[in-house]
N, C-alpha and C. Protein backbone atom coordinates (compact mmCIF):
# COMPACT_ATOMS: atom_id res chain seq x y z
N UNK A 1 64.49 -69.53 -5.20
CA UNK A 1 65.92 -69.72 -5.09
C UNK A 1 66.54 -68.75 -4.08
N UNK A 2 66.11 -67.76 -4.13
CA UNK A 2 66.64 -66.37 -3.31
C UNK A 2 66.53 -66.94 -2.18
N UNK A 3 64.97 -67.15 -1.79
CA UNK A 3 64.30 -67.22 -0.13
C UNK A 3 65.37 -68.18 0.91
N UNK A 4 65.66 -69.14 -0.13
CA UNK A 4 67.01 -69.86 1.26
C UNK A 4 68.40 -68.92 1.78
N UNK A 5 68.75 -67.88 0.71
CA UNK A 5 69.66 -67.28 0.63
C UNK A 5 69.43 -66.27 1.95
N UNK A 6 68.10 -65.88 1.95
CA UNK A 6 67.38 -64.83 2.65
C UNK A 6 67.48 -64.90 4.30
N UNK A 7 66.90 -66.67 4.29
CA UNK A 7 66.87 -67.18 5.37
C UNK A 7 68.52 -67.48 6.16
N UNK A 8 69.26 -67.84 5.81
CA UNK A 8 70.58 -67.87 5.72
C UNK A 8 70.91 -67.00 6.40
N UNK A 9 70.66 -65.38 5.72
CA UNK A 9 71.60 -64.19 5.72
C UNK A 9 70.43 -63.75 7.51
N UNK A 10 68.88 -63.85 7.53
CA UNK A 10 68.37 -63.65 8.77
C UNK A 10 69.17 -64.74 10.30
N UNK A 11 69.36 -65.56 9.62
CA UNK A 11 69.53 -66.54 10.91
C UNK A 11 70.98 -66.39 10.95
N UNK A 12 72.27 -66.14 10.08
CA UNK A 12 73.25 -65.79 10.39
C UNK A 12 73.80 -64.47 10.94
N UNK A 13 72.89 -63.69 10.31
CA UNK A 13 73.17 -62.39 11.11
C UNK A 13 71.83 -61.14 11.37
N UNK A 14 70.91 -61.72 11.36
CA UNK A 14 69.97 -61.49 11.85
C UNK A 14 70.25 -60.75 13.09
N UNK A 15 70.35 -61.31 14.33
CA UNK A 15 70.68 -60.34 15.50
C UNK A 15 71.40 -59.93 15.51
N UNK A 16 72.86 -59.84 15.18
CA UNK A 16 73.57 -59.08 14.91
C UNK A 16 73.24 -57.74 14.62
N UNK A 17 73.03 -57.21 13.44
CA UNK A 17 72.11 -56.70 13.10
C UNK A 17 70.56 -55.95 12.88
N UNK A 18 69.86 -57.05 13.60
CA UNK A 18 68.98 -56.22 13.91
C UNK A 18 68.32 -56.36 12.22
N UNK A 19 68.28 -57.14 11.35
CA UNK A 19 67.54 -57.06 10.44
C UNK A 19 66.40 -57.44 10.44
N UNK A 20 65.48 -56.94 8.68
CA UNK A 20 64.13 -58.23 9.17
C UNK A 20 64.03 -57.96 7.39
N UNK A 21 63.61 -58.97 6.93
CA UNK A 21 63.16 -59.14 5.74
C UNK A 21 61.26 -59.60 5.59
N UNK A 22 60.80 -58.22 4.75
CA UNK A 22 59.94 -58.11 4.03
C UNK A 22 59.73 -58.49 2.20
N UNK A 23 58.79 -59.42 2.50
CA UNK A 23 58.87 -60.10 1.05
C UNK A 23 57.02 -59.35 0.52
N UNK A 24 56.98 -58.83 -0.55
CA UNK A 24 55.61 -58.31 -1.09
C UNK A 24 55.29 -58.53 -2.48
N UNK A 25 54.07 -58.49 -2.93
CA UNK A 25 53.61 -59.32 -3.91
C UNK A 25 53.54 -57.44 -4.55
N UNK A 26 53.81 -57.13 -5.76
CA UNK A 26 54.23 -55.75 -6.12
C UNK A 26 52.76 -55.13 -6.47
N UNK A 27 52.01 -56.47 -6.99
CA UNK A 27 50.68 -56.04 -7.72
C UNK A 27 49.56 -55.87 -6.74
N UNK A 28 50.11 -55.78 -4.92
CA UNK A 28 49.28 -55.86 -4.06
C UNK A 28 49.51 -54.60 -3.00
N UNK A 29 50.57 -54.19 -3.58
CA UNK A 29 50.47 -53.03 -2.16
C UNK A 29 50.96 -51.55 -3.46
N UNK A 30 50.24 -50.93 -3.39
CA UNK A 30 50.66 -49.73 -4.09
C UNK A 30 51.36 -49.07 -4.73
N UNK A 31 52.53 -48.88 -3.16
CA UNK A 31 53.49 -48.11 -3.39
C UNK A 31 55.36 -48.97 -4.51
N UNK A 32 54.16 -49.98 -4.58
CA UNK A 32 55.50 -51.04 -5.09
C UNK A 32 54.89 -50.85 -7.00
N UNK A 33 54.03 -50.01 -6.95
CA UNK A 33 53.53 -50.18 -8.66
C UNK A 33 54.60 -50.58 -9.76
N UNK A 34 55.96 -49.56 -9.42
CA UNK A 34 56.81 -49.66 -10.74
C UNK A 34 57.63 -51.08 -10.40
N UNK A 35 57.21 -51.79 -9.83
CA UNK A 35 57.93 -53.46 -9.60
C UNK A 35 56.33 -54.04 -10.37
N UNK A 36 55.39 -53.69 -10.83
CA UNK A 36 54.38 -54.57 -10.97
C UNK A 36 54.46 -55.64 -12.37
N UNK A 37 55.08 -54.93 -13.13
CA UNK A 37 55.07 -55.74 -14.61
C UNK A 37 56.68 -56.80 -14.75
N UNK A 38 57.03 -56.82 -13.45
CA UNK A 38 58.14 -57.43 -13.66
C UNK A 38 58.42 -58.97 -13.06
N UNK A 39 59.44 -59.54 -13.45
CA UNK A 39 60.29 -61.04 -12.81
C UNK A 39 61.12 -60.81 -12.43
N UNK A 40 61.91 -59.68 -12.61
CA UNK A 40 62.98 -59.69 -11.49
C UNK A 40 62.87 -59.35 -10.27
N UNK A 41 63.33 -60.11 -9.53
CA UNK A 41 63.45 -59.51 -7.88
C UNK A 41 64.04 -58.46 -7.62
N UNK A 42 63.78 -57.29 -7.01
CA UNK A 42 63.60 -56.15 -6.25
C UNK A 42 63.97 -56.07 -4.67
N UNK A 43 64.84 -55.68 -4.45
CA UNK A 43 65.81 -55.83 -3.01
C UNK A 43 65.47 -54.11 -2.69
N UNK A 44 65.24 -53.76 -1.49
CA UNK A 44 64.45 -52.52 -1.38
C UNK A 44 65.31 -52.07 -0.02
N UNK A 45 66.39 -51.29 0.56
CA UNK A 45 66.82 -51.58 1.70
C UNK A 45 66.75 -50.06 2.31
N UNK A 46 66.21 -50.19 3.15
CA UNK A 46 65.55 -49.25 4.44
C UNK A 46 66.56 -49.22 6.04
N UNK A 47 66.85 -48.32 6.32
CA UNK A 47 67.00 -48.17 7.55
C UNK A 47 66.75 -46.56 7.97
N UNK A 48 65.54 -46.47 9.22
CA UNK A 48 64.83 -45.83 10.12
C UNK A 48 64.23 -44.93 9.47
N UNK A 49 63.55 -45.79 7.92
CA UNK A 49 62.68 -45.32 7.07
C UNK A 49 62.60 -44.09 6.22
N UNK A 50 64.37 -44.41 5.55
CA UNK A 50 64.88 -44.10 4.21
C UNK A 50 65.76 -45.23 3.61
N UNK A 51 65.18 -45.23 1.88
CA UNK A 51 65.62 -46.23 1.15
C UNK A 51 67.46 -46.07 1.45
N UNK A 52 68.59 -46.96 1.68
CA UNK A 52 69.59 -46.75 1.50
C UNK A 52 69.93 -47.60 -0.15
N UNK A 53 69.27 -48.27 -0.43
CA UNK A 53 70.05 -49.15 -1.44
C UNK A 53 68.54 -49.73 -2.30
N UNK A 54 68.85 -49.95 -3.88
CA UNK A 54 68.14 -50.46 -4.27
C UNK A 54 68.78 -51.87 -5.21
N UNK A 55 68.48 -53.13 -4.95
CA UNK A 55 68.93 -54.35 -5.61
C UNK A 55 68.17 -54.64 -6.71
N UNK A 56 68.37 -54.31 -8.12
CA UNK A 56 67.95 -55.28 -8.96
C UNK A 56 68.04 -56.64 -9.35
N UNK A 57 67.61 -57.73 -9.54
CA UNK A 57 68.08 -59.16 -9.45
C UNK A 57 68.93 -59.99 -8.13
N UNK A 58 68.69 -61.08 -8.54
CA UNK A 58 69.36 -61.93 -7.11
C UNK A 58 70.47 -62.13 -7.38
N UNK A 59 71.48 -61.05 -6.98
CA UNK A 59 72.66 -60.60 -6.72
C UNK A 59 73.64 -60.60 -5.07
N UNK A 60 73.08 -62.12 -5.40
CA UNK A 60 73.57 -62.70 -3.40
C UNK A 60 74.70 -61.90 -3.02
N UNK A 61 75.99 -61.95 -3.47
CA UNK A 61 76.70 -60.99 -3.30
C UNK A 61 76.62 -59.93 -2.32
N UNK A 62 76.05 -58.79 -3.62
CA UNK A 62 75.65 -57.43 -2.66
C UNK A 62 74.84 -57.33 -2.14
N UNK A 63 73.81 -58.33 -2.34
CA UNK A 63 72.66 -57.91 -0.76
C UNK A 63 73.42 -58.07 0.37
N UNK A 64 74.70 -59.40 0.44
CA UNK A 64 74.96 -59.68 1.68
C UNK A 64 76.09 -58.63 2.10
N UNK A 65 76.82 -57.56 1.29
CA UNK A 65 77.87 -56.50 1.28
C UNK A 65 76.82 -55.43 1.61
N UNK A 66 75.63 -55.59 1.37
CA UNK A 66 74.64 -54.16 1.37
C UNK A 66 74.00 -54.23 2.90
N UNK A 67 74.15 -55.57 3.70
CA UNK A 67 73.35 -55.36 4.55
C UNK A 67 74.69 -55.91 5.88
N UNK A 68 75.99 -56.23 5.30
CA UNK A 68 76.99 -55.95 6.43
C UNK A 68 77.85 -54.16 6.38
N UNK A 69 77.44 -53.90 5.26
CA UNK A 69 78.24 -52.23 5.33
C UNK A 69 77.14 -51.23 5.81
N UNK A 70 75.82 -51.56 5.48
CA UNK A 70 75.09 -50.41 5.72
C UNK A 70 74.23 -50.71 6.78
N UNK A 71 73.89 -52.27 7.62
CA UNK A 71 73.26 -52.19 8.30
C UNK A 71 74.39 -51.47 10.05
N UNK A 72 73.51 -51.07 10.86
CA UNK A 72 74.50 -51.19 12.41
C UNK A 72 74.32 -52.15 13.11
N UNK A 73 75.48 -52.56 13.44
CA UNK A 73 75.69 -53.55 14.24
C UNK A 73 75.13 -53.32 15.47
N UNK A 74 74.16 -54.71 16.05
CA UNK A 74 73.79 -54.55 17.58
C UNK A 74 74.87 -54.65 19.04
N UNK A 75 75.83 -55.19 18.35
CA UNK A 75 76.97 -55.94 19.35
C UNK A 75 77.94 -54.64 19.47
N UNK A 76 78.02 -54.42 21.01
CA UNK A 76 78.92 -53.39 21.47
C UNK A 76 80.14 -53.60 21.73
């Protein structure tokens, strides 16, 4: 349900922005352990590799408030 939301928010403001969405399976990469026993989706938001924001559940909303306030804009 999310992933169209996802796609949406890349192709609408994707360059703008400068985003990129990473999708990971929790029980496959390590550092994601404390997401492993779960169903809720996990929104993880990074810029120049520090967490700024963490999303519990698909909360379309604020991902899309989390990634127009905190991402920088490419457009001068």
């Amino acid at each position: 349900m999310i992933a169209g939301h996802l796609s949406n928010f890349y192709f609408d403001m994707g360059e703008q922005y400068g985003i990129k969405f990473v999708r990971a399976q929790a029980n496959k990469v390590p550092d994601l352990a404390e997401f492993k026993e779960t169903a809720v989706p996990h929104f993880l938001v990074y810029l120049d590799g520090q967490q700024l924001e963490r999303i519990d559940g698909a909360n379309i909303p604020k991902i899309k408030s989390c990634i127009v306030t905190k991402a920088p804009s490419n457009k001068g």
